[in-house]
N, C-alpha and C. Protein backbone atom coordinates (compact mmCIF):
# COMPACT_ATOMS: atom_id res chain seq x y z
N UNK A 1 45.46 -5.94 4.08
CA UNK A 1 45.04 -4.64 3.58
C UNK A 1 46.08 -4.13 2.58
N UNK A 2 45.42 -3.96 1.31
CA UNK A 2 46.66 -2.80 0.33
C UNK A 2 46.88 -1.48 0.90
N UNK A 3 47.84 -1.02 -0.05
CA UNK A 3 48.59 -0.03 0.22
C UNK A 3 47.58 1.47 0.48
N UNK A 4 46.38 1.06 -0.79
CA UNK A 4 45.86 1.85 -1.11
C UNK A 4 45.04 2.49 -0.43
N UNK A 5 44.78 1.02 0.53
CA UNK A 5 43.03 1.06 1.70
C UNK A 5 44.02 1.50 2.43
N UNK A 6 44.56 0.97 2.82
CA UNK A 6 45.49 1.66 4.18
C UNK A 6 45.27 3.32 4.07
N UNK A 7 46.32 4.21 2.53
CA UNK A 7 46.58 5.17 2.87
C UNK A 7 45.05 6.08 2.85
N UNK A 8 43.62 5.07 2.64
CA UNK A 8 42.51 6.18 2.20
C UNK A 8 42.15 6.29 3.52
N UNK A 9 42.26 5.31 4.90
CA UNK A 9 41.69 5.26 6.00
C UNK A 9 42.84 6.55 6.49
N UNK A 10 43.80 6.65 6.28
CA UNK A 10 44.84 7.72 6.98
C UNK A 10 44.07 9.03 6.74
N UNK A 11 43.69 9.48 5.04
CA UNK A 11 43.25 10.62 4.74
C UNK A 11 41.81 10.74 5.52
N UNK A 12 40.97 9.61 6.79
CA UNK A 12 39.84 10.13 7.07
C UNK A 12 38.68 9.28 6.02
N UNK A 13 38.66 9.21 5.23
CA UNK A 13 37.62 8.14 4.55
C UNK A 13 37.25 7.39 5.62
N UNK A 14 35.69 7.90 5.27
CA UNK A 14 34.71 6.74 6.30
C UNK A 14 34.40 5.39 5.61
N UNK A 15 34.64 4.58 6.74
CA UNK A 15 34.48 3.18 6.95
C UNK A 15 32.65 3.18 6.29
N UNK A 16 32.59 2.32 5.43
CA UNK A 16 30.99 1.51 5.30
C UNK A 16 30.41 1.31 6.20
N UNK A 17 29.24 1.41 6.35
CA UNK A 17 28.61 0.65 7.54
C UNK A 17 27.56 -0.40 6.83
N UNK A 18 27.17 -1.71 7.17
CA UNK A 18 26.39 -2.45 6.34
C UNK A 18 25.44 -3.57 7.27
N UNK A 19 24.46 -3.70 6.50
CA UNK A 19 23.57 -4.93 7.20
C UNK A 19 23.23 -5.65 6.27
N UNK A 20 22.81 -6.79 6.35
CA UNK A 20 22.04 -8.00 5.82
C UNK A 20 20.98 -8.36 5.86
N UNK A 21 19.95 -7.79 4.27
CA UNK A 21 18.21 -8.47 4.92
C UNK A 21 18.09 -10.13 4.47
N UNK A 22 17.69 -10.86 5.59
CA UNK A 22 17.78 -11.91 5.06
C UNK A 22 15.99 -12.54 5.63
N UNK A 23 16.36 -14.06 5.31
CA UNK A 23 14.61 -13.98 5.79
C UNK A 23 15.03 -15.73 6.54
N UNK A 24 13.42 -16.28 7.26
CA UNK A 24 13.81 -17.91 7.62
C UNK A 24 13.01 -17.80 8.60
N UNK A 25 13.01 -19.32 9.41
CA UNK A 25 12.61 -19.33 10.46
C UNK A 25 13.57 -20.63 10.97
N UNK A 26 13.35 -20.73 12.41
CA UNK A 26 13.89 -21.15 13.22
C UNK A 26 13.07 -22.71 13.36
N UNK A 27 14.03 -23.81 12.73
CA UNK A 27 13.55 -24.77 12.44
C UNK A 27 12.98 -25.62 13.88
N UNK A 28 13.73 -25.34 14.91
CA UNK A 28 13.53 -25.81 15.87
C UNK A 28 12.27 -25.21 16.62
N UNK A 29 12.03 -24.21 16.36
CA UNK A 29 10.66 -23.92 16.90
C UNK A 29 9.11 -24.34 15.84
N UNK A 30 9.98 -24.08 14.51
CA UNK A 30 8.86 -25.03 13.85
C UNK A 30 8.33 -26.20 13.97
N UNK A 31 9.54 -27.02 14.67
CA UNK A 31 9.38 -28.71 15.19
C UNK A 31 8.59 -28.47 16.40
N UNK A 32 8.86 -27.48 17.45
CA UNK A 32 7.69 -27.34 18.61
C UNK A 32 6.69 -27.25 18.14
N UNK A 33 6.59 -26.29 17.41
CA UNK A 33 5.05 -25.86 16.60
C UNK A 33 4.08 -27.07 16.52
N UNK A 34 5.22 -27.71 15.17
CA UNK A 34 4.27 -29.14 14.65
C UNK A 34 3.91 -30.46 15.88
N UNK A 35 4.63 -29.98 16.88
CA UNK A 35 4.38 -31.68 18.00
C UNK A 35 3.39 -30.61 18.78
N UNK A 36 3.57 -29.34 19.12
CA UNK A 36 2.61 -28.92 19.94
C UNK A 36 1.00 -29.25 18.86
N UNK A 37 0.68 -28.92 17.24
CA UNK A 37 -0.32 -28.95 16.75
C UNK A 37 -0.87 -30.54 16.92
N UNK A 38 0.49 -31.40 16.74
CA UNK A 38 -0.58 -32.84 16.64
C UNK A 38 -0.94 -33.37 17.68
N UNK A 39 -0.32 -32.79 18.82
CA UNK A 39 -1.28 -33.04 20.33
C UNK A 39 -2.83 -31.89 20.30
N UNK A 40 -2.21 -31.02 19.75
CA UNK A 40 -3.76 -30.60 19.52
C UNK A 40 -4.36 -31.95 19.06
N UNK A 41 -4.12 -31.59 17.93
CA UNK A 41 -4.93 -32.46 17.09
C UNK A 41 -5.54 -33.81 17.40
N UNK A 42 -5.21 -34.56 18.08
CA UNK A 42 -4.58 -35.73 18.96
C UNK A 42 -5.93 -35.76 19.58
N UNK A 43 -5.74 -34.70 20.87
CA UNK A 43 -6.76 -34.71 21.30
C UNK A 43 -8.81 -33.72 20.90
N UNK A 44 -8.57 -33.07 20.01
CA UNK A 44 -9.80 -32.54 19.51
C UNK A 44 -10.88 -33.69 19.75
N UNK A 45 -11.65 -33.34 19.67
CA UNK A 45 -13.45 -34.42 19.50
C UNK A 45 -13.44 -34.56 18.12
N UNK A 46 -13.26 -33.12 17.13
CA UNK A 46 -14.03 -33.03 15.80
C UNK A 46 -12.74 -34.27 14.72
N UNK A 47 -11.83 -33.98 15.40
CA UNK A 47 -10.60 -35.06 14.47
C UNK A 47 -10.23 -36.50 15.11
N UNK A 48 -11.94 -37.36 16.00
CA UNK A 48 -11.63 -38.45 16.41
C UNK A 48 -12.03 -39.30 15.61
N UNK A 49 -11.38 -40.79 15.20
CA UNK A 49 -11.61 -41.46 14.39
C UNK A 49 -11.79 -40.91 12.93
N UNK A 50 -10.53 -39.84 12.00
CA UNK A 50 -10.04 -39.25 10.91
C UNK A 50 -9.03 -39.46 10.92
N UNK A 51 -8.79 -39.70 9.66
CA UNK A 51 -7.07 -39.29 9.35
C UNK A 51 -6.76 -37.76 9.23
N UNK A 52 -5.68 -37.36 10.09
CA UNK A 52 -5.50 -35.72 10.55
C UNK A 52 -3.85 -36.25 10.67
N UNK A 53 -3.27 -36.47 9.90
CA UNK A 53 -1.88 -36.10 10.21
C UNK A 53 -0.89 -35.09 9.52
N UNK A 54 0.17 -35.09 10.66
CA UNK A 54 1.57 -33.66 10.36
C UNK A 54 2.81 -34.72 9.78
N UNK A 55 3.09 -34.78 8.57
CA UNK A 55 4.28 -35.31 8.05
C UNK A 55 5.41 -34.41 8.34
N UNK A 56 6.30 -34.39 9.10
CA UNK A 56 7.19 -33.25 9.61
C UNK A 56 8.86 -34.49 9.71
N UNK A 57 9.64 -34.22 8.69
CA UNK A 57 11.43 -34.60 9.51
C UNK A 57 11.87 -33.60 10.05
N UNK A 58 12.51 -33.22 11.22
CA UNK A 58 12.83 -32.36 11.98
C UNK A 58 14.42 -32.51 11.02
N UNK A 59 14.27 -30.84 11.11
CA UNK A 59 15.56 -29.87 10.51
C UNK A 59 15.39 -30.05 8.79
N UNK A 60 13.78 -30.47 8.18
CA UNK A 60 13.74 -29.92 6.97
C UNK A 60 12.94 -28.97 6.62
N UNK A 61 12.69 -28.33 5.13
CA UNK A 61 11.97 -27.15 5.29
C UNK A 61 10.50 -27.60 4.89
N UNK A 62 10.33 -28.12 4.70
CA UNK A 62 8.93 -28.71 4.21
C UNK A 62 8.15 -29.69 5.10
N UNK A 63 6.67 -29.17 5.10
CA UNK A 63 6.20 -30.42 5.89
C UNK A 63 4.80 -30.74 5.30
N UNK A 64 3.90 -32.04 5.53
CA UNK A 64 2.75 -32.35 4.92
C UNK A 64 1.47 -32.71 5.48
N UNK A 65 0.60 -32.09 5.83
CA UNK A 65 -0.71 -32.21 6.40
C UNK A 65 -1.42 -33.22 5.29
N UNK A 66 -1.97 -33.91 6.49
CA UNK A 66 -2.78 -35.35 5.37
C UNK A 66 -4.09 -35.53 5.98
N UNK A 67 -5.09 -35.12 5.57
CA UNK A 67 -6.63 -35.47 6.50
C UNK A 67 -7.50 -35.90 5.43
N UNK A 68 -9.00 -35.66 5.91
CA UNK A 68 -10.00 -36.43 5.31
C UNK A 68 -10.40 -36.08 4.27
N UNK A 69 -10.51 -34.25 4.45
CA UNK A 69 -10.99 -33.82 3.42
C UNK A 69 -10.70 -32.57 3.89
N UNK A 70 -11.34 -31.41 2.51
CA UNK A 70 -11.36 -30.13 2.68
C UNK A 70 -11.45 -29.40 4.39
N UNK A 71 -12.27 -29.77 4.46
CA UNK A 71 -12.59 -28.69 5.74
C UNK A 71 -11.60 -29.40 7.15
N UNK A 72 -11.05 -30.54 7.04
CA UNK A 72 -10.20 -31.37 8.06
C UNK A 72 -8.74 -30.52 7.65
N UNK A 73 -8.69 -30.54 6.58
CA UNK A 73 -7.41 -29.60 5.98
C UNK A 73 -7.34 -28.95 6.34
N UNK A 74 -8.36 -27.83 6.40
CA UNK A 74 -8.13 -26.32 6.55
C UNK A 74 -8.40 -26.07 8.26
N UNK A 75 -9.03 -26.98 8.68
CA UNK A 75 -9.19 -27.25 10.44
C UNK A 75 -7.78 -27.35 10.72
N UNK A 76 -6.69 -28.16 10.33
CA UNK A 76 -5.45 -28.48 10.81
C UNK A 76 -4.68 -27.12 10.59
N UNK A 77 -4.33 -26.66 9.40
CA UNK A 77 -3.96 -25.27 9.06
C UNK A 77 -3.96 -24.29 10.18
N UNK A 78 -5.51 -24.02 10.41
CA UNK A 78 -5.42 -23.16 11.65
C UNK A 78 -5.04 -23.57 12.72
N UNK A 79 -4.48 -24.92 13.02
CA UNK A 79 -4.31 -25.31 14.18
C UNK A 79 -2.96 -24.94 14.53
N UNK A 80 -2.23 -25.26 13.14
CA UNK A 80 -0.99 -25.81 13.19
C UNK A 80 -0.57 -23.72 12.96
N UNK A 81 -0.86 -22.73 12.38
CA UNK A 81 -1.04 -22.04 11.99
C UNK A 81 -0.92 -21.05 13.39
N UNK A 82 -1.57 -21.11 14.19
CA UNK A 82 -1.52 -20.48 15.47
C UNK A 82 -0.37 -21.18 16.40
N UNK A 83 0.00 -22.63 16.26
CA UNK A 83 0.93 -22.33 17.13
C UNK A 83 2.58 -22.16 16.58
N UNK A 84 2.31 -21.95 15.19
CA UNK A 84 3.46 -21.33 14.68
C UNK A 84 3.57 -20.09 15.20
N UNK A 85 2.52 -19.09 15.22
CA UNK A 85 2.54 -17.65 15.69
C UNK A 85 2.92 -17.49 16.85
N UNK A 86 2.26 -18.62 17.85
CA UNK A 86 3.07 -18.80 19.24
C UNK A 86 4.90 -18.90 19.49
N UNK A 87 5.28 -19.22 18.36
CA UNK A 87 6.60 -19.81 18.72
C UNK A 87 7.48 -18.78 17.79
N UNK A 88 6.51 -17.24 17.34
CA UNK A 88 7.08 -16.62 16.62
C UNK A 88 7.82 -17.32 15.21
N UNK A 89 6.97 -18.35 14.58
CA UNK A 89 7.81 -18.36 13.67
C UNK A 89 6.50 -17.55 12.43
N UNK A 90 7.05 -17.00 11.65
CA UNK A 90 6.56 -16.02 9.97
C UNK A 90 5.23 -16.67 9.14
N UNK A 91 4.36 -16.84 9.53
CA UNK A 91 3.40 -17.17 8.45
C UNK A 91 3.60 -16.79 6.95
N UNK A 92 4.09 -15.51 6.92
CA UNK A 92 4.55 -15.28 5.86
C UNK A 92 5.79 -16.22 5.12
N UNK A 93 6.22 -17.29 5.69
CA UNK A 93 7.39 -17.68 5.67
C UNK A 93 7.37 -19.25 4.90
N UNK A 94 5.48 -19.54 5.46
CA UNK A 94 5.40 -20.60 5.12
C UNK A 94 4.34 -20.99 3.63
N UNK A 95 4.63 -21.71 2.68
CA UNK A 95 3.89 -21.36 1.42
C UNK A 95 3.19 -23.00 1.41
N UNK A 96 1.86 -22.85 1.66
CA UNK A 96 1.18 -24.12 0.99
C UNK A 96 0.81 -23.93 -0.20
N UNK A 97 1.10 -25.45 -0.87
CA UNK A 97 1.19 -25.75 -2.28
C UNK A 97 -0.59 -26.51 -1.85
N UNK A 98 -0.74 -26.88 -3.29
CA UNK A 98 -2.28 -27.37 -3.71
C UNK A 98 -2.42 -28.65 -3.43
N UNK A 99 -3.70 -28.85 -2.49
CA UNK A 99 -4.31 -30.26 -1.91
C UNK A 99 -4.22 -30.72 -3.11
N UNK A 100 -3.62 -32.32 -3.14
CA UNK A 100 -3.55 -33.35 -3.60
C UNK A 100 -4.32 -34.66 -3.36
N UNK A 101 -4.92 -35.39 -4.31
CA UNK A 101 -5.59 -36.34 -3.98
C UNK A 101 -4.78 -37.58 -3.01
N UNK A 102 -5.19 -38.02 -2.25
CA UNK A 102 -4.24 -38.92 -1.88
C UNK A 102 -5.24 -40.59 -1.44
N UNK A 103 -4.73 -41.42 -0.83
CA UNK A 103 -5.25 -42.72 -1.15
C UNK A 103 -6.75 -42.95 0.45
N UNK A 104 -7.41 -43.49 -0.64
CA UNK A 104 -9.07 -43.28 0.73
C UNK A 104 -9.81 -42.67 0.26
N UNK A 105 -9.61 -41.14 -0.26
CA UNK A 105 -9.91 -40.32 -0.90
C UNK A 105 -9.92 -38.65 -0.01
N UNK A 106 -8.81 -39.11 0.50
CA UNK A 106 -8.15 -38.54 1.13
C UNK A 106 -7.29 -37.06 0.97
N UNK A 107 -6.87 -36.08 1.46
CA UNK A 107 -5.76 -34.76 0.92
C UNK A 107 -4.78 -34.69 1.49
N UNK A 108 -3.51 -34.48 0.90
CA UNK A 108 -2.45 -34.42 1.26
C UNK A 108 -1.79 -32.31 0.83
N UNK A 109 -1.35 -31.99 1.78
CA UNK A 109 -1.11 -30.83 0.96
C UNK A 109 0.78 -30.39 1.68
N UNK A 110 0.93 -30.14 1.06
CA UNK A 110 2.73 -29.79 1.09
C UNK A 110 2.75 -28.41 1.59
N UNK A 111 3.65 -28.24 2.96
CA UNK A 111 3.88 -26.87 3.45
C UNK A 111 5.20 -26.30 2.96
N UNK A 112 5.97 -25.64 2.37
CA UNK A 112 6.96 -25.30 1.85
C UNK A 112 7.87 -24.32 3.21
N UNK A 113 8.86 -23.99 3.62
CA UNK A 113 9.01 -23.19 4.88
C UNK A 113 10.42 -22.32 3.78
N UNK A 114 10.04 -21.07 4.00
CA UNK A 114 10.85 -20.38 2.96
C UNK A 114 12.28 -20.11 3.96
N UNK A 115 13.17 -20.39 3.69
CA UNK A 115 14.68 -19.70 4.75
C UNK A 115 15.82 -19.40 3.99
N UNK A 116 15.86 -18.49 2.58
CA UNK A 116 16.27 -17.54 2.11
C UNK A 116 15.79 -16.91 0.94
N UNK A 117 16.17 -15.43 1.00
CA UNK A 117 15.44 -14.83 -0.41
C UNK A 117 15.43 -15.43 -1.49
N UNK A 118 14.35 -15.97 -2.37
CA UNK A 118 15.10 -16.05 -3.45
C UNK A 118 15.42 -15.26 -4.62
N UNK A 119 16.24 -15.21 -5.30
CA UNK A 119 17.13 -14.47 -6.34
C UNK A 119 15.83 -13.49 -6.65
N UNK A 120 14.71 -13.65 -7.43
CA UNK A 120 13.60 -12.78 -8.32
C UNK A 120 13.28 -11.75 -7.37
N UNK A 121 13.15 -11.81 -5.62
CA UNK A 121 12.89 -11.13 -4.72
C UNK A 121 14.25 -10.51 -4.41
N UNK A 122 14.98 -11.24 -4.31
CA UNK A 122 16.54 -10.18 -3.85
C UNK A 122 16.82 -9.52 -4.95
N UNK A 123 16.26 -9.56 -5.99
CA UNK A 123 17.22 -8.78 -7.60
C UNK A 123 15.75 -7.35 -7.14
N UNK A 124 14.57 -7.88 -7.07
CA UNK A 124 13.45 -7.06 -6.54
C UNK A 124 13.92 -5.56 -5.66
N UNK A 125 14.49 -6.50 -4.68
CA UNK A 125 14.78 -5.62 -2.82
C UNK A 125 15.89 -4.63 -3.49
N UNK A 126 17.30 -5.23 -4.33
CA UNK A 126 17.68 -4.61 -4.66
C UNK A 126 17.80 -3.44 -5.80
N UNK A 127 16.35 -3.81 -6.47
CA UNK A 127 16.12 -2.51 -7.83
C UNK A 127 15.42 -1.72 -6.62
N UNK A 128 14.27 -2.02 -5.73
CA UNK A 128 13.89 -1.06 -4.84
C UNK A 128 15.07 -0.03 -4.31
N UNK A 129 15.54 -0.67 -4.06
CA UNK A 129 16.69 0.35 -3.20
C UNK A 129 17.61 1.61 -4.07
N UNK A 130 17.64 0.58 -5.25
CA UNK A 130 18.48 1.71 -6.61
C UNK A 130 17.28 2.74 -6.32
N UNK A 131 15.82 2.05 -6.90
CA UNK A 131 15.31 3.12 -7.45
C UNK A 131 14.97 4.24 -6.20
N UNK A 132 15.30 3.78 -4.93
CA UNK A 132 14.81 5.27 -4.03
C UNK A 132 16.07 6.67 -3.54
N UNK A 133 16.85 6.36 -5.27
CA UNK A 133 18.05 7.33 -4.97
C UNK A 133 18.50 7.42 -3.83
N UNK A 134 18.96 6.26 -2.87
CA UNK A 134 19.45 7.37 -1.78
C UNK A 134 20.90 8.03 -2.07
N UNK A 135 21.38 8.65 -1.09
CA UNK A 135 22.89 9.70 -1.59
C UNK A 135 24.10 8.20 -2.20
N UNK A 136 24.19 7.16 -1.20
CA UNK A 136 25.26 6.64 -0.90
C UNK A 136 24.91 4.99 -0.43
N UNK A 137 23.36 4.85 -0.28
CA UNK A 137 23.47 3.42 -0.12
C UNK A 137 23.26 2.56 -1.37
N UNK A 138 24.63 1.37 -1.07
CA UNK A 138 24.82 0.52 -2.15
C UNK A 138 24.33 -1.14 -1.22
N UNK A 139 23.47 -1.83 -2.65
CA UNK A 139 22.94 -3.52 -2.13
C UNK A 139 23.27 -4.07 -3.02
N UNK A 140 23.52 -5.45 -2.89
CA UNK A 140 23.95 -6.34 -3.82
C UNK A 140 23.19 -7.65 -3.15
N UNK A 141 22.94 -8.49 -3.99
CA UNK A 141 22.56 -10.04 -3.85
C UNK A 141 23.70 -10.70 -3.63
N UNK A 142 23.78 -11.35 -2.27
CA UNK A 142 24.62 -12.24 -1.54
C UNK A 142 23.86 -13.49 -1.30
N UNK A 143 24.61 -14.62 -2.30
CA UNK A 143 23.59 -15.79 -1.94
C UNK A 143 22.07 -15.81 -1.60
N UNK A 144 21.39 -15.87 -0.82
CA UNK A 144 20.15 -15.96 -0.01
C UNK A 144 19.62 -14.95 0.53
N UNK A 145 20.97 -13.89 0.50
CA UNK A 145 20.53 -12.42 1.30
C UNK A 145 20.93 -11.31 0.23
N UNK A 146 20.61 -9.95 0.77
CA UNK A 146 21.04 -8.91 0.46
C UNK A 146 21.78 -7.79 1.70
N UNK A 147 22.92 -7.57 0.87
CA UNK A 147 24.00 -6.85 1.78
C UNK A 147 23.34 -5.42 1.34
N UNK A 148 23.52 -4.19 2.13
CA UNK A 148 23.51 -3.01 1.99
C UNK A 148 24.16 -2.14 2.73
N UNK A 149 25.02 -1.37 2.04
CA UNK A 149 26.10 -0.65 2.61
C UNK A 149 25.88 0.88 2.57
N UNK A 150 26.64 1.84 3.41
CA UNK A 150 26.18 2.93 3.14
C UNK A 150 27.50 3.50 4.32
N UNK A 151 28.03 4.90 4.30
CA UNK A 151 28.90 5.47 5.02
C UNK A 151 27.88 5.80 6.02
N UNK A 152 26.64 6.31 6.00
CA UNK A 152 25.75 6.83 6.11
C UNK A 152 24.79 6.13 7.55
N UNK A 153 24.69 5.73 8.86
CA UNK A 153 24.26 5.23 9.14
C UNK A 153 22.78 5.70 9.35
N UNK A 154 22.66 6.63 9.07
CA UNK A 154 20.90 7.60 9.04
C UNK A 154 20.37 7.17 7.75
N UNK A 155 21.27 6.88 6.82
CA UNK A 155 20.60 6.25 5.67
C UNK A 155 20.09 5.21 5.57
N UNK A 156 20.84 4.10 6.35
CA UNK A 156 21.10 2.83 6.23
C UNK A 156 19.47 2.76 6.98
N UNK A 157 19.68 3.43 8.21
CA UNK A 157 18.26 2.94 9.07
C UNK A 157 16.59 3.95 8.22
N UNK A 158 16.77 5.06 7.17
CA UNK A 158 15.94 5.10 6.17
C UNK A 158 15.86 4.01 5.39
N UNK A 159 16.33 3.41 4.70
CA UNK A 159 16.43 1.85 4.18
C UNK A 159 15.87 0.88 4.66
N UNK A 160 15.76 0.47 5.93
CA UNK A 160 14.65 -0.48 6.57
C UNK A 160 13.59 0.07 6.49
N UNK A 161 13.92 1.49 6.78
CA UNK A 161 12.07 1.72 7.45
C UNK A 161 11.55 1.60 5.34
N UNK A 162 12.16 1.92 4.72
CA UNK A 162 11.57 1.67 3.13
C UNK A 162 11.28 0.37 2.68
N UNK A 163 12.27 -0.46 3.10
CA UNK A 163 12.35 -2.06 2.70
C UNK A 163 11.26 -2.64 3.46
N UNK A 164 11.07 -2.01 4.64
CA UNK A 164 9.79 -2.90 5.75
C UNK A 164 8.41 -2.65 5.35
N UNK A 165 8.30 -0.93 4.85
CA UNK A 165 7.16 -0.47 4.34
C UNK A 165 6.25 -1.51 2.93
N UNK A 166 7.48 -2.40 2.57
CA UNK A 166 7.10 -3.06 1.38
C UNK A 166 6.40 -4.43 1.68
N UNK A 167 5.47 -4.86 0.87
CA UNK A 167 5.08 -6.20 0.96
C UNK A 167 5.71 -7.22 0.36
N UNK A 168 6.62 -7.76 0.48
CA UNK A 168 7.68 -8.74 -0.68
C UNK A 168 7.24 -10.07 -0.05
N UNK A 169 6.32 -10.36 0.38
CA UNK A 169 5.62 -11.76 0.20
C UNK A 169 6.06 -13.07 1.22
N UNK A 170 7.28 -12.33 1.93
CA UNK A 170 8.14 -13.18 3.45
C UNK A 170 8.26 -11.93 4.13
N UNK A 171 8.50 -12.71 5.69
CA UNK A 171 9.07 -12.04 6.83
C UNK A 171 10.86 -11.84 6.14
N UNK A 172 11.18 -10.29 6.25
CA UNK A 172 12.57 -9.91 6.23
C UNK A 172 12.88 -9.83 7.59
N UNK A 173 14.51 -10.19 8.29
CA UNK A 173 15.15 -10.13 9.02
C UNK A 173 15.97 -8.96 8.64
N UNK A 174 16.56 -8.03 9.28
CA UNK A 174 18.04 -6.84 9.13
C UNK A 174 18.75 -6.86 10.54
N UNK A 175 19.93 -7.49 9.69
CA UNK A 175 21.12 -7.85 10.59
C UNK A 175 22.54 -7.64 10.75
N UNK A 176 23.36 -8.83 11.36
CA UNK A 176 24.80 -8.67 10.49
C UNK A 176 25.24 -7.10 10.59
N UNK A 177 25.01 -6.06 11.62
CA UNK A 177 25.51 -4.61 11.52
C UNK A 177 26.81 -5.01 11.51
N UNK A 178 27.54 -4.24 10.44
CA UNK A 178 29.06 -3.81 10.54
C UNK A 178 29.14 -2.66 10.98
């Protein structure tokens, strides 16, 4: 500590108080998710004798549903889709990209699993926050997250309830209290 912080904490200057919105999911319950869906799947009537598979490496963010066709696709989705919700992990969290042709004549489609802001949304979270004047809370883009500080802890918790009110396109986490 400088001289300076030292002597401002003597005069009474309040300490920051701060949290972290960040976003993700919990890879390990996503891996339950996907072994709980392909035993679904596994056993269904409507996906016997189809190709219905979950391309999943456990502890990456991406995974790939591969079936027959359109409606086998979107059958797996909801499958796989509900028992994500079971295991609490963010639908919002997860971004499918566009069925691809694949070999048979077959679809392959890529699940994307989002686990930090990125920059266009955190530069976003943080013009939101400028623009709702509050007295004293300050955010900045930290890597993957956004920090927000404030002396203010009545402010700080106006600030979620504003940031939550918003639709920014993922599940936000607020954490990290100092």
């Amino acid at each position: 500590m400088r001289f300076g912080q030292a002597a401002g904490y003597a005069l009474g200057m309040a300490k920051d108080e701060s949290f972290d919105i960040t976003t993700g999911a919990d890879l390990m319950e996503v891996a339950n998710a996907i072994n709980q869906a392909r035993k679904e799947i596994a056993n269904r009537f409507d996906f016997k004798g189809v190709v219905a598979e979950i391309d999943y490496d456990h502890g990456t963010t991406r995974f790939v549903l591969h079936a027959q066709d359109d409606y086998k696709l979107e059958a797996m989705w909801q499958v796989v889709a509900q028992r994500m919700v079971a295991r609490n992990v963010p639908l919002k969290n997860l971004v499918r990209g566009t069925p691809q042709k694949a070999s048979g004549g077959t679809l392959r489609q890529e699940v994307t699993i989002v686990q930090g802001i990125e920059p266009e949304v955190a530069r976003k979270i943080v013009k939101f926050i400028k623009d709702q004047k509050y007295k004293k809370a300050q955010a900045q883009v930290q890597g993957d997250a956004v920090r927000v500080s404030s002396p203010s802890r009545d402010e700080l918790q106006q600030v979620i309830r504003d940031v939550k009110a918003q639709d920014w396109g993922i599940e936000l986490k607020f954490g990290n209290y100092r």
